[in-house]
C-alpha atoms as a PDB file:
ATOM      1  CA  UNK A   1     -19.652 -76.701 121.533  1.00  0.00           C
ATOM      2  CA  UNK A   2     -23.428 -76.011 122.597  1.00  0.00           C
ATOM      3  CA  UNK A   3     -23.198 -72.960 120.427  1.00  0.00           C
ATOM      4  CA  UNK A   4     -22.746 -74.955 117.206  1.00  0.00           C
ATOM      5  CA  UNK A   5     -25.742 -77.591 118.848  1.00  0.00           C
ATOM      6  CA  UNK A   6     -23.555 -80.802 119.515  1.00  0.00           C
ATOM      7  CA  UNK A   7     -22.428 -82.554 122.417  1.00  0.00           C
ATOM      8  CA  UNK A   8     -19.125 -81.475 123.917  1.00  0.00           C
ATOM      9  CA  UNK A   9     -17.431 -84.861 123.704  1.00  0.00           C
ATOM     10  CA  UNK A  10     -18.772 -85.464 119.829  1.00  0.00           C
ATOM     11  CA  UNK A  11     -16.310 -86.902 117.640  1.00  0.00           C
ATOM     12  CA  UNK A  12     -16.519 -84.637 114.195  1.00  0.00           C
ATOM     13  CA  UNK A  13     -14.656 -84.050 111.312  1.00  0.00           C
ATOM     14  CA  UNK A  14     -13.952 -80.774 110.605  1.00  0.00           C
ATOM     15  CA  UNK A  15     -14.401 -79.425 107.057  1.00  0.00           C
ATOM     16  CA  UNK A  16     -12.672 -76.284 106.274  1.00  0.00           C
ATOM     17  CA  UNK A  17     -13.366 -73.976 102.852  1.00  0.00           C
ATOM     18  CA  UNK A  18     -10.493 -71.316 101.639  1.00  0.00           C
ATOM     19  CA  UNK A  19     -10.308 -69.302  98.749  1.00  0.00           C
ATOM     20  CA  UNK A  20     -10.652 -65.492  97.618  1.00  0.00           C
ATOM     21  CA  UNK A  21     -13.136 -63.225  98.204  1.00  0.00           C
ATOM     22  CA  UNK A  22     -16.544 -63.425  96.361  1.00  0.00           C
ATOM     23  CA  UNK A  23     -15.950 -66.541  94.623  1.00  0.00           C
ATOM     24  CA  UNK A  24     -18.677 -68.695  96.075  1.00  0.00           C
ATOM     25  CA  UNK A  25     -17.192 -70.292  99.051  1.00  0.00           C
ATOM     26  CA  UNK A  26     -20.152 -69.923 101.732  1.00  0.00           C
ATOM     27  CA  UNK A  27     -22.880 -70.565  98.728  1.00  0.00           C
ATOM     28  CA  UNK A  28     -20.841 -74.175  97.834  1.00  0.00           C
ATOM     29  CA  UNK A  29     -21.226 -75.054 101.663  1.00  0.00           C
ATOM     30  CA  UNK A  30     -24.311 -73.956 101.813  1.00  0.00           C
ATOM     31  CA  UNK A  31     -25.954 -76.319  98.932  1.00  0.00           C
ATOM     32  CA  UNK A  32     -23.230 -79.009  99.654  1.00  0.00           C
ATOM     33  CA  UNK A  33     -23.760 -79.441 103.237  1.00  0.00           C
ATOM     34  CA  UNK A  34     -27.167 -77.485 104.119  1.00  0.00           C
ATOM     35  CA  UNK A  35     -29.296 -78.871 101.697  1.00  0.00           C
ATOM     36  CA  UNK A  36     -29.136 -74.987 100.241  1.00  0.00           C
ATOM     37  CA  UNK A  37     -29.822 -73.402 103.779  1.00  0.00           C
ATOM     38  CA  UNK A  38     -28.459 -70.245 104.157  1.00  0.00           C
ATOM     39  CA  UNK A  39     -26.099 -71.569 107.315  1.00  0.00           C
ATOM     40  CA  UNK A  40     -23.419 -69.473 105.959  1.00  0.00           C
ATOM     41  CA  UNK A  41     -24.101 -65.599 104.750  1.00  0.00           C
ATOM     42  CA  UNK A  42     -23.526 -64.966 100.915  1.00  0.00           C
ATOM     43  CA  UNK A  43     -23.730 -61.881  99.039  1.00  0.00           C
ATOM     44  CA  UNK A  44     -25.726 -61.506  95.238  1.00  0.00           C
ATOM     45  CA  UNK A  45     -22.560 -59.857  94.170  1.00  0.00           C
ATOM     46  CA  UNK A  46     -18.430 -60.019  94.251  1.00  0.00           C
ATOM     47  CA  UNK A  47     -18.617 -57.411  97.142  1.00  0.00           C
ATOM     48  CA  UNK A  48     -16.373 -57.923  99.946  1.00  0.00           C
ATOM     49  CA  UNK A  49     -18.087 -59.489 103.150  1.00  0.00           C
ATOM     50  CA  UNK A  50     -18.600 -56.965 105.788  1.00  0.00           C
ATOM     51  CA  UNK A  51     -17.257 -58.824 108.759  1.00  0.00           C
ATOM     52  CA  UNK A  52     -13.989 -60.757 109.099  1.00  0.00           C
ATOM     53  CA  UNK A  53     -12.798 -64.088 110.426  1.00  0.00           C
ATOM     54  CA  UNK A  54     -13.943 -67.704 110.623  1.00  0.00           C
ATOM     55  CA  UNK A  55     -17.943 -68.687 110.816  1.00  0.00           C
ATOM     56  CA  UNK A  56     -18.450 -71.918 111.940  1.00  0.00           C
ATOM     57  CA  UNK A  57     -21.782 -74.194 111.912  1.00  0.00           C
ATOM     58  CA  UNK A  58     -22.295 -77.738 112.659  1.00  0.00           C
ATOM     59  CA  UNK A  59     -23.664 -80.362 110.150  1.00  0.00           C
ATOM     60  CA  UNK A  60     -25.337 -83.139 111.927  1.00  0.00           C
ATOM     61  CA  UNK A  61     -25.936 -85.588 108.910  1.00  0.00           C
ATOM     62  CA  UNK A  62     -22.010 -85.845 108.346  1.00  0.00           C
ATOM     63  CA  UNK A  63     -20.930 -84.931 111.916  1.00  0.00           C
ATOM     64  CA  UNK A  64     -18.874 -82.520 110.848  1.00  0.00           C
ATOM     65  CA  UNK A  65     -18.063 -79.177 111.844  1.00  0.00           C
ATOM     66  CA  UNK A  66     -17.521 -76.742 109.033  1.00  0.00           C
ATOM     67  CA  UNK A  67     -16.099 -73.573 108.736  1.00  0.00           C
ATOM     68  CA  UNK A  68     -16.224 -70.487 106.374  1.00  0.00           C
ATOM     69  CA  UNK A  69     -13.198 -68.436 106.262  1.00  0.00           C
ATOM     70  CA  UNK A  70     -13.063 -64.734 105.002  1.00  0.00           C
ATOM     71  CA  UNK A  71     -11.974 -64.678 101.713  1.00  0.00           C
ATOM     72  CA  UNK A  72      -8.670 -63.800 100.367  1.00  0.00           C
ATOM     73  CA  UNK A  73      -8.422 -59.661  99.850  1.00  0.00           C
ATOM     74  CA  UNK A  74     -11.304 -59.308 102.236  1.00  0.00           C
ATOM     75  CA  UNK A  75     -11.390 -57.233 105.026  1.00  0.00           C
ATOM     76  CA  UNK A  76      -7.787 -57.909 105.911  1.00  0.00           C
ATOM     77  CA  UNK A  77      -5.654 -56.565 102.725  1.00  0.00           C
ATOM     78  CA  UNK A  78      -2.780 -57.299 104.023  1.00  0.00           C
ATOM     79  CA  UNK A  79      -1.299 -60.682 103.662  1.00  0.00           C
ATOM     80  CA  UNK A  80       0.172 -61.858 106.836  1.00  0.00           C
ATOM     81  CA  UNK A  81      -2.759 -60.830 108.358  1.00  0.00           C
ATOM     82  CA  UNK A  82      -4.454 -63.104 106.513  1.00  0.00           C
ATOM     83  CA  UNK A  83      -2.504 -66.173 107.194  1.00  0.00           C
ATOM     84  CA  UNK A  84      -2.129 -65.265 110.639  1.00  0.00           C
ATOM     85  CA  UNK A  85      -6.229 -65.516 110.583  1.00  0.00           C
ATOM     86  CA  UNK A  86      -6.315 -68.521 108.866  1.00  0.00           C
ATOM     87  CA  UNK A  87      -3.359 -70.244 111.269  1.00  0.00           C
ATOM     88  CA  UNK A  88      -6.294 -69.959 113.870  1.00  0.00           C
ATOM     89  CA  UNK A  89      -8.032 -72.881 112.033  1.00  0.00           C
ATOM     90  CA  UNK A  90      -6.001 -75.172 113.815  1.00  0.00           C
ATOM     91  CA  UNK A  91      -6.445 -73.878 117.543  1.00  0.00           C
ATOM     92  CA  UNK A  92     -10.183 -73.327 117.253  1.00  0.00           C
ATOM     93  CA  UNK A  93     -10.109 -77.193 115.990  1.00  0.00           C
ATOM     94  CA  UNK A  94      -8.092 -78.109 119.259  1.00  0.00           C
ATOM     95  CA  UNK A  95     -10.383 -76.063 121.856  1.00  0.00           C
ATOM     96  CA  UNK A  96     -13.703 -78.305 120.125  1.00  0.00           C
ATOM     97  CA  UNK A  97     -11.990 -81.676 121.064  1.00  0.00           C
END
């Protein structure tokens, strides 16, 4: 956990945003969360993020660790590899306990 800059035994939530691609998901974190910080990469336009995956950052003032997912039709157009991504939540949320 010293990559996200919390102790290893810290008890966090974990906040998780879904959704598809270019519709604002990393900017509503950002300004929710991160006081408008840009913790999480966003784009000016709709265009499709360049890398795929799950970002994750940790927010001190609600101990909570929060992740950005790709978005739907992003770099993964097919569908089950999408929810196989996203089933990874889960077991990235059990190796931070």
């Amino acid at each position: 956990m010293n990559k996200l800059q919390c102790e290893a035994d810290a008890s966090v939530k974990v906040v998780c945003i879904v959704g598809k691609a270019g519709s604002g998901k990393s900017f509503t974190l950002n300004h929710a969360l991160f006081d408008g910080c840009d913790v999480f990469s966003t784009k000016a336009s709709e265009s499709l993020c360049d890398g795929c995956g799950v970002w994750a950052a940790h927010d001190a003032v609600h101990e909570a660790v929060v992740l950005d997912t790709e978005g739907w039709l992003g770099k993964y157009s097919n569908e089950k590899q999408q929810i196989r991504l996203l089933l990874k939540v889960p077991l990235f949320c059990m190796r931070c306990k």
